[in-house]
C-alpha atoms as a PDB file:
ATOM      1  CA  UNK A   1       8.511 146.427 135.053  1.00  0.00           C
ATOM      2  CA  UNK A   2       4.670 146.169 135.115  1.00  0.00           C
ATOM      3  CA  UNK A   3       2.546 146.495 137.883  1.00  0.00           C
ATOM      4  CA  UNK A   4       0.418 144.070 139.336  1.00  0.00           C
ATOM      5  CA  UNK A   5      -3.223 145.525 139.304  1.00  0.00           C
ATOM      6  CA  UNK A   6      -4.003 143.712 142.572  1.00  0.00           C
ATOM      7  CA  UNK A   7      -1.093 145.043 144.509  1.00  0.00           C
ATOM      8  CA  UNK A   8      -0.228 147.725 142.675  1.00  0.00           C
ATOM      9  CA  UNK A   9       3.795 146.673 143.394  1.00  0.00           C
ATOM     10  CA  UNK A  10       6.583 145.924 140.254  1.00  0.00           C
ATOM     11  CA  UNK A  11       6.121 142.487 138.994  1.00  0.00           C
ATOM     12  CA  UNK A  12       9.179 140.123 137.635  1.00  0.00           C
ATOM     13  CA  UNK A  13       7.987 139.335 134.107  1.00  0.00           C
ATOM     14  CA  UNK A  14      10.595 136.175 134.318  1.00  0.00           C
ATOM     15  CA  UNK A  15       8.951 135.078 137.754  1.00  0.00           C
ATOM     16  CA  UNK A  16       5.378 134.693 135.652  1.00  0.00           C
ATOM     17  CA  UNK A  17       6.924 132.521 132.533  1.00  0.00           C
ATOM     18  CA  UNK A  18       7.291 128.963 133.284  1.00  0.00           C
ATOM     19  CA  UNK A  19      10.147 126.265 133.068  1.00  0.00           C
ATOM     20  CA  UNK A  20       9.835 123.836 130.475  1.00  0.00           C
ATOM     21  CA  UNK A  21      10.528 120.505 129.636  1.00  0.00           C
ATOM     22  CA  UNK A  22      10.933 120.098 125.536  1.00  0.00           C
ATOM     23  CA  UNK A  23      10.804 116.111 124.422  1.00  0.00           C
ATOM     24  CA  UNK A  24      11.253 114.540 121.307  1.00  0.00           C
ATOM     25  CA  UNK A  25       8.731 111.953 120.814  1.00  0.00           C
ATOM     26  CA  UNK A  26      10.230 109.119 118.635  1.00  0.00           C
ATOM     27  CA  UNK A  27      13.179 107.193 119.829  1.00  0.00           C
ATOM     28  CA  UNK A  28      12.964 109.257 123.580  1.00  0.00           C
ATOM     29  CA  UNK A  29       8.607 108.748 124.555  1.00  0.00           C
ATOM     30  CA  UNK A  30       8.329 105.769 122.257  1.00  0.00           C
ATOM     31  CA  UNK A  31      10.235 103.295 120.058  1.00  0.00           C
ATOM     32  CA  UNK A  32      11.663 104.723 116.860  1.00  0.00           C
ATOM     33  CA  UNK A  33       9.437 102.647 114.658  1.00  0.00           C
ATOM     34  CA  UNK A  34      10.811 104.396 111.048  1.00  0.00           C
ATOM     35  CA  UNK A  35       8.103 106.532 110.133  1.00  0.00           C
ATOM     36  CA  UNK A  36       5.119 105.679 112.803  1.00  0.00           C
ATOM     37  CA  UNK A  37       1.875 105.898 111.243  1.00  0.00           C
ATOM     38  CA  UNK A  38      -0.058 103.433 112.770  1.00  0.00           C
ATOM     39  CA  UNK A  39      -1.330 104.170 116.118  1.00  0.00           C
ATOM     40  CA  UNK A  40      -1.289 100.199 116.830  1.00  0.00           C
ATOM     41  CA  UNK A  41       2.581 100.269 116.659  1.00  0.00           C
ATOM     42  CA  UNK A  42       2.899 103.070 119.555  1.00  0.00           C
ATOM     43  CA  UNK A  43       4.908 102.103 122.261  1.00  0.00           C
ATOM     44  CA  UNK A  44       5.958 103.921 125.044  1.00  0.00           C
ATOM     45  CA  UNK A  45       9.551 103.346 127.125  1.00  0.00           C
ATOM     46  CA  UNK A  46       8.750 101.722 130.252  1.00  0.00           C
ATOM     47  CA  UNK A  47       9.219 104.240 132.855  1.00  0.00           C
ATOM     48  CA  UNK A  48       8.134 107.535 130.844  1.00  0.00           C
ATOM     49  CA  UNK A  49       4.482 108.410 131.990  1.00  0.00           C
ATOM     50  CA  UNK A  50       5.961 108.042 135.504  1.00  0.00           C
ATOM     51  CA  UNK A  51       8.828 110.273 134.717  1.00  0.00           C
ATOM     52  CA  UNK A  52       6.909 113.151 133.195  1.00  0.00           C
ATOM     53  CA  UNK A  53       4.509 112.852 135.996  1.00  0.00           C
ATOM     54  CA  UNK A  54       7.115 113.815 138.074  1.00  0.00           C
ATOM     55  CA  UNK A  55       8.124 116.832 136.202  1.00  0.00           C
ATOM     56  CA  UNK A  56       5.035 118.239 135.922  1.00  0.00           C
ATOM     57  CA  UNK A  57       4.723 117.556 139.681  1.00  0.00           C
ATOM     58  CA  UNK A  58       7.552 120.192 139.747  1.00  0.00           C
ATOM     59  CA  UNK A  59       5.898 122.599 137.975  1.00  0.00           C
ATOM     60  CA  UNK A  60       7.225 122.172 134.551  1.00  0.00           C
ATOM     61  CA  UNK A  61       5.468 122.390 131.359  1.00  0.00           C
ATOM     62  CA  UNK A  62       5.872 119.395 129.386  1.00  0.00           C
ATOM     63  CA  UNK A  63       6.284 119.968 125.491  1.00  0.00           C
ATOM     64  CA  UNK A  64       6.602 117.477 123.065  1.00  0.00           C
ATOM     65  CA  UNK A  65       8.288 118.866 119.400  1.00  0.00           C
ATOM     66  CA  UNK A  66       8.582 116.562 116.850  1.00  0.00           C
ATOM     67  CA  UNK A  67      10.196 116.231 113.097  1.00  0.00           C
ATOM     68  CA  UNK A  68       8.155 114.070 110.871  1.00  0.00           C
ATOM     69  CA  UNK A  69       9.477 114.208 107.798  1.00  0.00           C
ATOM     70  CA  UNK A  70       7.435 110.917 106.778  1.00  0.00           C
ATOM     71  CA  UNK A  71       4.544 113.749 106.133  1.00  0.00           C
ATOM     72  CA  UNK A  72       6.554 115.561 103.423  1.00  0.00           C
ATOM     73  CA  UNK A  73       8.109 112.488 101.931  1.00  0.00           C
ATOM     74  CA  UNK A  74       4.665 111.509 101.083  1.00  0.00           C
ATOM     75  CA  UNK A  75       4.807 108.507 103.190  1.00  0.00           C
ATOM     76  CA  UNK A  76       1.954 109.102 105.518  1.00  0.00           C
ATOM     77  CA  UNK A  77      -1.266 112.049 106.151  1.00  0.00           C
ATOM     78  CA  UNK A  78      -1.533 114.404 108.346  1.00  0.00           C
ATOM     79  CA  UNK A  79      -4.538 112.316 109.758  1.00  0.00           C
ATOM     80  CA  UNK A  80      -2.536 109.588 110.183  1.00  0.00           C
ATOM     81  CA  UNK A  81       0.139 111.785 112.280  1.00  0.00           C
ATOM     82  CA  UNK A  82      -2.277 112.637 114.603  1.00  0.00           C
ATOM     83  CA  UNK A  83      -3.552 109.292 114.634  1.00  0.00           C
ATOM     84  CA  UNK A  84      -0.512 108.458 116.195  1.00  0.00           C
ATOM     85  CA  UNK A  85      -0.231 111.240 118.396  1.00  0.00           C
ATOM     86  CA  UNK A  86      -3.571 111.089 119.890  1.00  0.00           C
ATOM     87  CA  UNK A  87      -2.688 107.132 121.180  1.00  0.00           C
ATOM     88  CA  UNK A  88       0.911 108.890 122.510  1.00  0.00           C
ATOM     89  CA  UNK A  89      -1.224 110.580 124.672  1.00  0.00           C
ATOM     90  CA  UNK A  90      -3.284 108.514 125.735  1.00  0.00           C
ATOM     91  CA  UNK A  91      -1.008 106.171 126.844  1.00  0.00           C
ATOM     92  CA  UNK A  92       0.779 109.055 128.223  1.00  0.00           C
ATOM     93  CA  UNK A  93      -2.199 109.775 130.819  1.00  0.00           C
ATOM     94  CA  UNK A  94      -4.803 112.837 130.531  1.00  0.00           C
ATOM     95  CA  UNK A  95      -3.096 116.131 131.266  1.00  0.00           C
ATOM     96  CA  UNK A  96       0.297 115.023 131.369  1.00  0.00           C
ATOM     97  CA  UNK A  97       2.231 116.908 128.006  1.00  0.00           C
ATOM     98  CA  UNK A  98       0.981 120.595 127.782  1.00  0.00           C
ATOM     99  CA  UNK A  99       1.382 120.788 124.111  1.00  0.00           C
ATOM    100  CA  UNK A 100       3.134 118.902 121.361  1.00  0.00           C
ATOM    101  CA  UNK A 101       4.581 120.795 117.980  1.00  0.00           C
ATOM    102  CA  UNK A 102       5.477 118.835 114.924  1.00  0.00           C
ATOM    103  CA  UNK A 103       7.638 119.735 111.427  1.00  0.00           C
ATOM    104  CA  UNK A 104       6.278 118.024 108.722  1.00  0.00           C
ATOM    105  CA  UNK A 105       8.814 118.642 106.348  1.00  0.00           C
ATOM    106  CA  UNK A 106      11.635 116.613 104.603  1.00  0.00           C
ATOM    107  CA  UNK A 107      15.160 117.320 104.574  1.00  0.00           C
ATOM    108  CA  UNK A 108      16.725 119.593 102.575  1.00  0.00           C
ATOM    109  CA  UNK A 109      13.225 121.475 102.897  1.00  0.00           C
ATOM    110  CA  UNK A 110      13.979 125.452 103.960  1.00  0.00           C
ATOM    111  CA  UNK A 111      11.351 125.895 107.061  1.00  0.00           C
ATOM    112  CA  UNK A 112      11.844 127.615 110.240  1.00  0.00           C
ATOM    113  CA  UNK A 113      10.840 124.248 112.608  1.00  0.00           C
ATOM    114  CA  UNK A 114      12.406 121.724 111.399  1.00  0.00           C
ATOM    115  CA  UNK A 115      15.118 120.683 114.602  1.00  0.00           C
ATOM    116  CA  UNK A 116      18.002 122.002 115.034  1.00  0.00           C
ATOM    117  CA  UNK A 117      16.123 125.433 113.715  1.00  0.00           C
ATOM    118  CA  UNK A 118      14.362 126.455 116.615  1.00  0.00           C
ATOM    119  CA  UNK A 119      10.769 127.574 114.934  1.00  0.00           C
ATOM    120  CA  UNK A 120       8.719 124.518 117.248  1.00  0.00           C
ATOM    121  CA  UNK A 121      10.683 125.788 120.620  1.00  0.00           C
ATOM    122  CA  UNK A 122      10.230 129.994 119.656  1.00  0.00           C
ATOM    123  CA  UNK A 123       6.646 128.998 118.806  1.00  0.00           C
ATOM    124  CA  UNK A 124       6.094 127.412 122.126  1.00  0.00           C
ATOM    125  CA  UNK A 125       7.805 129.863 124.337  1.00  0.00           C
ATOM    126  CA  UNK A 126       5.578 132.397 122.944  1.00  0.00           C
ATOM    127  CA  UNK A 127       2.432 130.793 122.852  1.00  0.00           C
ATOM    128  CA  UNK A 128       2.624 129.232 126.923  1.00  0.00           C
ATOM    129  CA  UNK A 129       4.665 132.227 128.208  1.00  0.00           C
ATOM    130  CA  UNK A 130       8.190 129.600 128.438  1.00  0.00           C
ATOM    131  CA  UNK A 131      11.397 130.748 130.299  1.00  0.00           C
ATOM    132  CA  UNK A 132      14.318 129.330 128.101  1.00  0.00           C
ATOM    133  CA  UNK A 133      17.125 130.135 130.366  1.00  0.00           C
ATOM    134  CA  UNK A 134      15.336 127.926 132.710  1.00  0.00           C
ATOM    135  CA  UNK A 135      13.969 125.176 130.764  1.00  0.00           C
ATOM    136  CA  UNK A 136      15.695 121.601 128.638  1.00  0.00           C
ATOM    137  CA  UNK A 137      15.106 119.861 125.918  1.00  0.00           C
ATOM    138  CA  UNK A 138      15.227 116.039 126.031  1.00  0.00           C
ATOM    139  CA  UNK A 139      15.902 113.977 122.596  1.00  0.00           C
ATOM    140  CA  UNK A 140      17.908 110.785 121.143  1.00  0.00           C
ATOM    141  CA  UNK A 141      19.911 112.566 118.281  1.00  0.00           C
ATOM    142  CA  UNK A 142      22.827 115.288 118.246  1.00  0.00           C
ATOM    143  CA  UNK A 143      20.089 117.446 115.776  1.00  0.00           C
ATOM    144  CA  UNK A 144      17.796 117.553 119.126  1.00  0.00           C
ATOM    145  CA  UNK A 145      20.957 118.707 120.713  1.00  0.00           C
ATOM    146  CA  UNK A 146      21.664 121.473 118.600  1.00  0.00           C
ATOM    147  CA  UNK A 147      18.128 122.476 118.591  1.00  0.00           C
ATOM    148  CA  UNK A 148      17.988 122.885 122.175  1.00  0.00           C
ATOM    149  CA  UNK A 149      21.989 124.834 122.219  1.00  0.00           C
ATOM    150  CA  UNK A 150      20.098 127.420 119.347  1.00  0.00           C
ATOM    151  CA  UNK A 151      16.963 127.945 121.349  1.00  0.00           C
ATOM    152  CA  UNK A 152      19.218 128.979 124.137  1.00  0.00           C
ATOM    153  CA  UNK A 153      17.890 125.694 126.575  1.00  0.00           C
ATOM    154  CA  UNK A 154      20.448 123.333 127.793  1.00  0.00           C
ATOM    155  CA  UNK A 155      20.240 119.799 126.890  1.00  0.00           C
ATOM    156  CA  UNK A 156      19.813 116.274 127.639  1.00  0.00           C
ATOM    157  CA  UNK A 157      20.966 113.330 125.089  1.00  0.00           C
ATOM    158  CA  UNK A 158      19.038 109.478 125.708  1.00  0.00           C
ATOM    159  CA  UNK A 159      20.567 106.320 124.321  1.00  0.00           C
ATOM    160  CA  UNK A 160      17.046 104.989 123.495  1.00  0.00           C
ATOM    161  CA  UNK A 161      16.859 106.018 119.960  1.00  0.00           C
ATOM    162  CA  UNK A 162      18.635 104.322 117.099  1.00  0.00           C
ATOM    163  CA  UNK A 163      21.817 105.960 117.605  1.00  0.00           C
ATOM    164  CA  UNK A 164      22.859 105.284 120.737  1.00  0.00           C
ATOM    165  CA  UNK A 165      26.499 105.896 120.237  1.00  0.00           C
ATOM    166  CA  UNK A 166      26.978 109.799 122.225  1.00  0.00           C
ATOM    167  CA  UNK A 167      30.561 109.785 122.747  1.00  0.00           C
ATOM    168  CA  UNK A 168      30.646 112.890 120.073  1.00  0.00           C
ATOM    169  CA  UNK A 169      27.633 114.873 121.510  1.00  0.00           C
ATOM    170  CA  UNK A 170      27.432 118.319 122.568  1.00  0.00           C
ATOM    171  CA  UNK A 171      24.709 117.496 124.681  1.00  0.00           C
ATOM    172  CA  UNK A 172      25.100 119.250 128.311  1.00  0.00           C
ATOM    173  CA  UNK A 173      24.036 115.673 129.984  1.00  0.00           C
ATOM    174  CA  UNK A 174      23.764 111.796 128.423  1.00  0.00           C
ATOM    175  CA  UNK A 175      21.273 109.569 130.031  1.00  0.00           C
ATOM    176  CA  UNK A 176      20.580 106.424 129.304  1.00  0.00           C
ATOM    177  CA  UNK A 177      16.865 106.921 129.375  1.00  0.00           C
ATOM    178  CA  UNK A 178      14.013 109.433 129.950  1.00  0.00           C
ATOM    179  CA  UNK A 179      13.685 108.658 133.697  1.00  0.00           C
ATOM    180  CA  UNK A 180      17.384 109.653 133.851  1.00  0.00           C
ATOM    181  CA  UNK A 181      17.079 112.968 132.172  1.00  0.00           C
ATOM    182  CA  UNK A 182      13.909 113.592 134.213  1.00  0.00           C
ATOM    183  CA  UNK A 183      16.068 112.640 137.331  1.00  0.00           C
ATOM    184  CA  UNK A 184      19.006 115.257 135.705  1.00  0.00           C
ATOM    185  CA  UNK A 185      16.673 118.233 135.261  1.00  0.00           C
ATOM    186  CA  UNK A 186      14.730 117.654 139.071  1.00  0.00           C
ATOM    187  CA  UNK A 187      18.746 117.453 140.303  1.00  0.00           C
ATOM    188  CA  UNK A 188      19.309 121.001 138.595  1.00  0.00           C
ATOM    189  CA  UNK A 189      16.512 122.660 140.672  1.00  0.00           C
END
């Protein structure tokens, strides 16, 4: 326990980290477009600026963690990337995602971040003082999944990425869209 210099009483550690709210951007913020480097070919789901609104309304920090593999297979730059991730934002609204983490390497590459390793997730926790046991990860394929299961947060599978077929998933939850899983994680509170 550490004591709070103002009040000089113990202090919860836990009660000062915050919930979060982990998101994979392509195929669960905006359409899977197979390697995105264009920021003209951004688009967001209808319905997912409102939704994160509301999570962050509930106190949750909003992370976005990201493979892009298209980086390390040569097939577009790091300035392109963010490119692309600066018009995610903005059309996501000022303020809305806290942070956003991205892997840029290729399959078969050995790294730490690449999902389901949990290097993006650990990196986050520690850098905006995260609870895990308190916080979800949101993403369209089974490897989100198993990122979220080895970081220890419980997740949500969407049917708005390319493969929408979940009957196999470990995910804790299936929704059909963002605005669902927000709706799932505001129901768990």
């Amino acid at each position: 326990m550490n004591l709070s210099p103002v009040s000089k009483r113990p202090v919860d550690m836990t009660e000062a980290l915050s919930a979060a709210v982990f998101v994979d951007r392509d195929g669960t913020i905006i359409e899977d477009r197979d390697y995105c480097s264009d920021p003209k070919d951004v688009k967001i789901f209808p319905g997912v600026p409102e939704a994160l609104r509301r999570l962050k309304s509930k106190g949750f920090k909003l992370i976005i963690v990201t493979n892009q593999s298209g980086i390390g297979r040569g097939l577009f730059t790091l300035e392109q990337y963010r490119a692309v991730e600066a018009e995610v934002l903005r059309q996501l609204g000022d303020g809305v995602i806290d942070a956003s983490y991205f892997c840029p390497d290729a399959p078969g590459h050995h790294c730490n971040c690449r999902k389901p390793a949990t290097g993006m997730i650990c990196a986050a926790a520690r850098e905006h003082q995260l609870d895990l046991s308190r916080s979800f990860l949101v993403g369209d394929k089974e490897t989100d999944v198993e990122c979220g299961h080895n970081a220890g947060v419980r997740a949500i599978r969407v049917k708005t990425g390319p493969h929408r077929d979940t009957g196999d998933s470990n995910a804790d939850w299936i929704a059909e869209d963002l605005s669902a899983a927000a709706q799932i994680v505001l129901d768990q509170q």
